[in-house]
PDB file of N, CA and C in Angstrom:
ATOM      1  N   UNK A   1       0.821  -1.194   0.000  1.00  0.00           N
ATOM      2  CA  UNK A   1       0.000   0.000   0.000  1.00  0.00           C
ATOM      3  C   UNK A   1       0.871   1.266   0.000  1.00  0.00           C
ATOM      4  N   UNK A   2       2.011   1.208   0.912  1.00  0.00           N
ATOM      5  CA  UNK A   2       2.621   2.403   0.672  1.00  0.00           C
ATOM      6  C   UNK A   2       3.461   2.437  -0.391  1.00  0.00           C
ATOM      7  N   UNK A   3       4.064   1.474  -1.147  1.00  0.00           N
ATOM      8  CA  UNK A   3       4.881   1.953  -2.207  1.00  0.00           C
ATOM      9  C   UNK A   3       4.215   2.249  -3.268  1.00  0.00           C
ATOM     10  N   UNK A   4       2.618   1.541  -3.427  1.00  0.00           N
ATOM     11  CA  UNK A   4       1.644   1.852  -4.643  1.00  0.00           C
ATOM     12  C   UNK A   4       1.220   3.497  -4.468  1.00  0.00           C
ATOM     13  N   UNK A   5       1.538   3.771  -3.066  1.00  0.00           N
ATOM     14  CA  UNK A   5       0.756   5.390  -2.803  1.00  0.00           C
ATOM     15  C   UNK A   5       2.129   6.241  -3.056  1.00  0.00           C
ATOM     16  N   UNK A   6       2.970   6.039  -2.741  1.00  0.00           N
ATOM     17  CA  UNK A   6       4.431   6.522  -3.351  1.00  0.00           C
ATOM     18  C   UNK A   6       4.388   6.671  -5.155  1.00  0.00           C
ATOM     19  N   UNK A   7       4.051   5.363  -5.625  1.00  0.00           N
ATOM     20  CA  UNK A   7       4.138   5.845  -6.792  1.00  0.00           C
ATOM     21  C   UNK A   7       2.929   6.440  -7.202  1.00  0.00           C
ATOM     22  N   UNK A   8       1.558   6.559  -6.845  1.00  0.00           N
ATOM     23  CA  UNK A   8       0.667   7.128  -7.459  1.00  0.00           C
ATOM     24  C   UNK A   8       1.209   8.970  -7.013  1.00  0.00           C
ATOM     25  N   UNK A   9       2.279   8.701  -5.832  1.00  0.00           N
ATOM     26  CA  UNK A   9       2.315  10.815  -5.629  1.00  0.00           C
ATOM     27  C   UNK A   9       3.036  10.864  -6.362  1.00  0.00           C
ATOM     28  N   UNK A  10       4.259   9.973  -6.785  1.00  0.00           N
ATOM     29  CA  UNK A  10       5.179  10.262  -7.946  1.00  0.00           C
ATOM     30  C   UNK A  10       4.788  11.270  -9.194  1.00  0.00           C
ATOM     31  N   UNK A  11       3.694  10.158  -9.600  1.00  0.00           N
ATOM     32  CA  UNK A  11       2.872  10.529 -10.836  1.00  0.00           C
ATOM     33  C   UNK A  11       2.326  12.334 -10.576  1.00  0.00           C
ATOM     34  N   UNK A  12       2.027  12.939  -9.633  1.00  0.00           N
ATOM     35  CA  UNK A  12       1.896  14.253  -9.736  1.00  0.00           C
ATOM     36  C   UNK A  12       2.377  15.385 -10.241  1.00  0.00           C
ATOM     37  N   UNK A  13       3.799  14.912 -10.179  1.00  0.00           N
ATOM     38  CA  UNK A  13       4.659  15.789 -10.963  1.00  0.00           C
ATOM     39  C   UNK A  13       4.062  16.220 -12.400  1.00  0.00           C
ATOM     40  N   UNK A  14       3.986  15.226 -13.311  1.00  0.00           N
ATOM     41  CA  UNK A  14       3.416  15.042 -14.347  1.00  0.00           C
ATOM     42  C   UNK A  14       1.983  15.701 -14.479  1.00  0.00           C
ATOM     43  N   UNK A  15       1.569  15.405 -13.587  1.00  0.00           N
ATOM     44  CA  UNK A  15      -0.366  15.202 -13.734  1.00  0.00           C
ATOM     45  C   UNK A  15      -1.108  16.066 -12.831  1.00  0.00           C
ATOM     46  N   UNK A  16      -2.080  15.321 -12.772  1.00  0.00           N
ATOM     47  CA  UNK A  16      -3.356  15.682 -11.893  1.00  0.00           C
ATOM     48  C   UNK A  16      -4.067  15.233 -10.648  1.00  0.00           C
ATOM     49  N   UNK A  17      -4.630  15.186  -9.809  1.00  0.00           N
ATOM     50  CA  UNK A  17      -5.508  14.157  -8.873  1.00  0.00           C
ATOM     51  C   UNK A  17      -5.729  13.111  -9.400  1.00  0.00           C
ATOM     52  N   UNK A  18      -6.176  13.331 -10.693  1.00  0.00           N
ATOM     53  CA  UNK A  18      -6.986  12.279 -11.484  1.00  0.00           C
ATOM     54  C   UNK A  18      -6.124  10.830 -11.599  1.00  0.00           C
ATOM     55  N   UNK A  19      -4.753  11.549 -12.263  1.00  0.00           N
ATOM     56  CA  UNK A  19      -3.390  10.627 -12.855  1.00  0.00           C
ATOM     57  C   UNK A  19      -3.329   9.920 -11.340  1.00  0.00           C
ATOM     58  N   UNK A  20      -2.916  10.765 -10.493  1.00  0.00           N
ATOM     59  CA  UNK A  20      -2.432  10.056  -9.103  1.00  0.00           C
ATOM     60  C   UNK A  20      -3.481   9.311  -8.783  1.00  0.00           C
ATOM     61  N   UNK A  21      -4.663   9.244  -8.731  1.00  0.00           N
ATOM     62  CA  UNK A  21      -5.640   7.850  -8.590  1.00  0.00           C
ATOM     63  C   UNK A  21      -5.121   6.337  -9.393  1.00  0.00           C
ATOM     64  N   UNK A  22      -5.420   6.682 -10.586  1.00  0.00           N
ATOM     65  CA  UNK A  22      -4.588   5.570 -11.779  1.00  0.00           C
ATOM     66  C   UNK A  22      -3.739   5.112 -11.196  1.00  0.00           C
ATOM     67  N   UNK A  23      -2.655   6.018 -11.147  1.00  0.00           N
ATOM     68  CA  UNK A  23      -1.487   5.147 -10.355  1.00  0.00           C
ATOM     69  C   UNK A  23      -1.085   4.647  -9.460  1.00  0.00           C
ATOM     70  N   UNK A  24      -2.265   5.090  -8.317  1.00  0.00           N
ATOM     71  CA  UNK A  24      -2.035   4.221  -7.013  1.00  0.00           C
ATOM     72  C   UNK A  24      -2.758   3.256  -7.668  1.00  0.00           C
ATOM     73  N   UNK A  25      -3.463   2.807  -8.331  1.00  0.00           N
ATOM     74  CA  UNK A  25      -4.161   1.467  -8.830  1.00  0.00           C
ATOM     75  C   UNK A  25      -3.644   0.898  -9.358  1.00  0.00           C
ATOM     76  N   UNK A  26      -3.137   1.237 -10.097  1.00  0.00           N
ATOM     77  CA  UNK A  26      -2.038   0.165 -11.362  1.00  0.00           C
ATOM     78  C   UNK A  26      -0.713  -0.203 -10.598  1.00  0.00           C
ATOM     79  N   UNK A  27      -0.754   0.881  -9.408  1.00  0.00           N
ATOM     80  CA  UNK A  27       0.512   0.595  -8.381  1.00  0.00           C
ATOM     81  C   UNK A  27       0.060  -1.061  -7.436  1.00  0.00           C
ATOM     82  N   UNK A  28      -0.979  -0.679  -7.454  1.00  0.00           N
ATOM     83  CA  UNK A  28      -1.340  -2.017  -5.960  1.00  0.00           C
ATOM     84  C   UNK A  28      -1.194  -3.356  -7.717  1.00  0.00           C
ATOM     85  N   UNK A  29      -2.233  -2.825  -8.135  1.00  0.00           N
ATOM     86  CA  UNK A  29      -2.170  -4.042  -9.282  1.00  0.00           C
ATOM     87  C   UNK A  29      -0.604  -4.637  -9.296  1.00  0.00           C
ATOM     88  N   UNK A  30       0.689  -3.608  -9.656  1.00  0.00           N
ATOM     89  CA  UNK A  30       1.856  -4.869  -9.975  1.00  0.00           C
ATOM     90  C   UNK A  30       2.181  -4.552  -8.549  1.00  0.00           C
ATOM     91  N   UNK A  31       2.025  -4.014  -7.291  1.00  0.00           N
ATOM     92  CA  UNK A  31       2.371  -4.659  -6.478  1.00  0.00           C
ATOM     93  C   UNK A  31       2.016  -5.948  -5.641  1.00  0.00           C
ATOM     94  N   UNK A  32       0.798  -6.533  -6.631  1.00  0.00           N
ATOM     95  CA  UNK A  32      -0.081  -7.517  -6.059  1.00  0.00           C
ATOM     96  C   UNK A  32       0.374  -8.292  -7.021  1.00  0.00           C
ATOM     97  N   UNK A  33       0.980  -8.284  -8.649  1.00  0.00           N
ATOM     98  CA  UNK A  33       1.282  -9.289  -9.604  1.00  0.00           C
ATOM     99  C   UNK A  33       3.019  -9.640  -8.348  1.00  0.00           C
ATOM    100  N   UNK A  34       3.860  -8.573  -7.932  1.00  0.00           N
ATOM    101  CA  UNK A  34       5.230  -8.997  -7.462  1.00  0.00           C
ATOM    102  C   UNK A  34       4.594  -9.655  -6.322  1.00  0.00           C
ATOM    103  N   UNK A  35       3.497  -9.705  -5.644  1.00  0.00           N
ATOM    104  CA  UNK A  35       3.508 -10.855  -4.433  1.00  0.00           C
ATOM    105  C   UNK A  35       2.927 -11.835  -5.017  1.00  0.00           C
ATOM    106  N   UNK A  36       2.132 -12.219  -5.304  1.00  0.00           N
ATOM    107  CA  UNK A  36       1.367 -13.430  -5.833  1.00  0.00           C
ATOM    108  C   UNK A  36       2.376 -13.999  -6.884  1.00  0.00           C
ATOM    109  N   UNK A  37       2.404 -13.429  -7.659  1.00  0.00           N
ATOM    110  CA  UNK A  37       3.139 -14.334  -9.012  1.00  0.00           C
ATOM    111  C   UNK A  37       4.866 -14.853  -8.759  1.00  0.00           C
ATOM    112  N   UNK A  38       4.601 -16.021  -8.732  1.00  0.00           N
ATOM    113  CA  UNK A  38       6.275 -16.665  -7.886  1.00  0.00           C
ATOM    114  C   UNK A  38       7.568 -16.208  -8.445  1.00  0.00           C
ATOM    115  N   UNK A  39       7.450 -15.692  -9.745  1.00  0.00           N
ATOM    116  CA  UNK A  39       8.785 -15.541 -10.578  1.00  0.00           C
ATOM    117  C   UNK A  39       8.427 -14.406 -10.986  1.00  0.00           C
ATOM    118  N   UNK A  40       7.813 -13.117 -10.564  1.00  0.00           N
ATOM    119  CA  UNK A  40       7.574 -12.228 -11.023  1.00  0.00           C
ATOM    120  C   UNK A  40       8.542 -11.278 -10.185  1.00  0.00           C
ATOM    121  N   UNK A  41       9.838 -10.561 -11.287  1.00  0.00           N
ATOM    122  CA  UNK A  41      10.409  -9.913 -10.341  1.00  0.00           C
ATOM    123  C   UNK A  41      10.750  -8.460 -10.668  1.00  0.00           C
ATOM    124  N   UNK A  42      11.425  -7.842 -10.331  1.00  0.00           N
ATOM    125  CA  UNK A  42      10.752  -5.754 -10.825  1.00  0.00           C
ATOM    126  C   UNK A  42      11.335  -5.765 -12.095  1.00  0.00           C
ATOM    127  N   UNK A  43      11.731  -6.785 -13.055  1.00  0.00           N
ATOM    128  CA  UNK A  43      11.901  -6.423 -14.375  1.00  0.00           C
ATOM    129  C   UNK A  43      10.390  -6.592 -15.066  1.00  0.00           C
ATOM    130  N   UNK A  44       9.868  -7.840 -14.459  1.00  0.00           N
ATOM    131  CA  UNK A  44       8.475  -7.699 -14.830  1.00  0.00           C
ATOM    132  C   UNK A  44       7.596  -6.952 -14.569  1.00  0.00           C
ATOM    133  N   UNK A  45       7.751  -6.602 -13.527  1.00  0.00           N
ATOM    134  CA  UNK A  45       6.369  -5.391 -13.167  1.00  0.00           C
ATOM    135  C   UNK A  45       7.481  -4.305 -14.173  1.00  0.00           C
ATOM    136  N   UNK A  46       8.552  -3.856 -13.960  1.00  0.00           N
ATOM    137  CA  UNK A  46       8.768  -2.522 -15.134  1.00  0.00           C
ATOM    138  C   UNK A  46       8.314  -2.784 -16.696  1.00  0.00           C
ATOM    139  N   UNK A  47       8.492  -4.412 -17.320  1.00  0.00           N
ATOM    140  CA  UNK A  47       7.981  -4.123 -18.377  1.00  0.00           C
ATOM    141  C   UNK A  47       6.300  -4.281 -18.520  1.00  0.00           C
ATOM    142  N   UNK A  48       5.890  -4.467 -17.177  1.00  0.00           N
ATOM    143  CA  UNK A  48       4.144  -4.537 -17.420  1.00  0.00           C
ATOM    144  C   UNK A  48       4.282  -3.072 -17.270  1.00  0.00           C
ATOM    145  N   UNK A  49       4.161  -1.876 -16.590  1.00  0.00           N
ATOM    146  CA  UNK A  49       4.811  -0.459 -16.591  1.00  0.00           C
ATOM    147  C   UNK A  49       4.642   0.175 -18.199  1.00  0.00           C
ATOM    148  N   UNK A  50       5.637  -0.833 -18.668  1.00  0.00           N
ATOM    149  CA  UNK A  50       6.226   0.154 -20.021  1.00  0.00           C
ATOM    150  C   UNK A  50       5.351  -0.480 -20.947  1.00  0.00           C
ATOM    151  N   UNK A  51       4.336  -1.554 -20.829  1.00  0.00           N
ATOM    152  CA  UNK A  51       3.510  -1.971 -21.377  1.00  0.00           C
ATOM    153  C   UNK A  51       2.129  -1.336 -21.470  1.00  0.00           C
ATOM    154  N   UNK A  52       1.712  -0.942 -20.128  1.00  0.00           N
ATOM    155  CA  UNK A  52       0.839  -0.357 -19.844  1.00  0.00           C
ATOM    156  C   UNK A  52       0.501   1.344 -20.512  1.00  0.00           C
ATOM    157  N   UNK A  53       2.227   1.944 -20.092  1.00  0.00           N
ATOM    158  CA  UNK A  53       1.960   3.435 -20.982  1.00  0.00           C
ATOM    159  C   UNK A  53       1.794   2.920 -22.370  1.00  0.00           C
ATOM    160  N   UNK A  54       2.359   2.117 -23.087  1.00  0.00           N
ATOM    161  CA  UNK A  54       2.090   1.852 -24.918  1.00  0.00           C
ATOM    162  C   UNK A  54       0.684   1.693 -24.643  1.00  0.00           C
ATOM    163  N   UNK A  55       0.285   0.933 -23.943  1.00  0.00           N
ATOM    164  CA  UNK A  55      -1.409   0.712 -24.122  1.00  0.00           C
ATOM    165  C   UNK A  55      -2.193   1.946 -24.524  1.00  0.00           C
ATOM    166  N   UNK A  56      -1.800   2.970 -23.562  1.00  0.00           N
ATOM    167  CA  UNK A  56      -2.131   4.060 -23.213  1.00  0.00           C
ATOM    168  C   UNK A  56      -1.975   4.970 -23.990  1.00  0.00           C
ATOM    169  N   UNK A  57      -0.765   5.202 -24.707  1.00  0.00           N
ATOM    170  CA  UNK A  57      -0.521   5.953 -26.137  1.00  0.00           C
ATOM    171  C   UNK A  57      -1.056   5.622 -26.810  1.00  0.00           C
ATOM    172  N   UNK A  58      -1.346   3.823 -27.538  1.00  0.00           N
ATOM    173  CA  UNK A  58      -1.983   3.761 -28.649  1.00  0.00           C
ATOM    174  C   UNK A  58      -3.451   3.978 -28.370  1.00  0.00           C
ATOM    175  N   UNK A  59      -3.932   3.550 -27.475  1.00  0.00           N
ATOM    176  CA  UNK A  59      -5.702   3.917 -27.330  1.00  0.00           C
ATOM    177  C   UNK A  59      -5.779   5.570 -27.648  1.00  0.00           C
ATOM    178  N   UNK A  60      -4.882   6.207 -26.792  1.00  0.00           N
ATOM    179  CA  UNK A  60      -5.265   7.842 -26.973  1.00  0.00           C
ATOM    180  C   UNK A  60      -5.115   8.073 -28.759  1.00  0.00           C
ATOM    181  N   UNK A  61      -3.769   7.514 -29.213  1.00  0.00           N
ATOM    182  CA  UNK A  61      -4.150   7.991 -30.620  1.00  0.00           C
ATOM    183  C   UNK A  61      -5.103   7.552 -31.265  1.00  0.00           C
ATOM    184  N   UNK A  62      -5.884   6.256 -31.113  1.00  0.00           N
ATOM    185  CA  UNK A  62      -6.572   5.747 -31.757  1.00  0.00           C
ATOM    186  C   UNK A  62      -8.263   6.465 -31.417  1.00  0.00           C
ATOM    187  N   UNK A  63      -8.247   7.068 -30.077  1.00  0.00           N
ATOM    188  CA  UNK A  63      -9.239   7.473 -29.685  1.00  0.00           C
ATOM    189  C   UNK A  63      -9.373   8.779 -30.746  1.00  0.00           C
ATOM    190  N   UNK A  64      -8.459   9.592 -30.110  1.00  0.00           N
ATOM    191  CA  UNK A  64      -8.368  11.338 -30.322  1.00  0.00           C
ATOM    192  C   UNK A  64      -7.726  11.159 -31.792  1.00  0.00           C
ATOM    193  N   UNK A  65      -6.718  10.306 -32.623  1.00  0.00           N
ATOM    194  CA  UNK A  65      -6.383  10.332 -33.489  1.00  0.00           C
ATOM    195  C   UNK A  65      -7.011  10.239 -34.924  1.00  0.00           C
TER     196      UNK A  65
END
């Protein structure tokens, strides 16, 4: 809980209230894939991370684009 709330204040810099919600969520999410999942280790949660912003770029262009 606190490192997912760490990174959702992270995200402020950048953003908004809004962003910092998201990211405490997507924070607990891979901090809940690094406990549960046996071989899941912070290279995986960084490339679920760097997976997640592509998600996020291509929907926006595809949305707004």
């Amino acid at each position: 809980m606190i490192a997912a709330f760490l990174f959702g204040l992270f995200h402020l810099i950048n953003g908004n209230l809004i962003q910092v919600l998201f990211a405490f969520g997507i924070g607990l999410v891979f901090g809940f894939a690094k406990y549960r999942i046996k071989h899941c280790g912070y290279a995986g949660v960084a490339f679920g991370h760097g997976f997640y912003d592509f998600l996020n770029v291509v929907v926006r262009m595809w949305i707004v684009g």
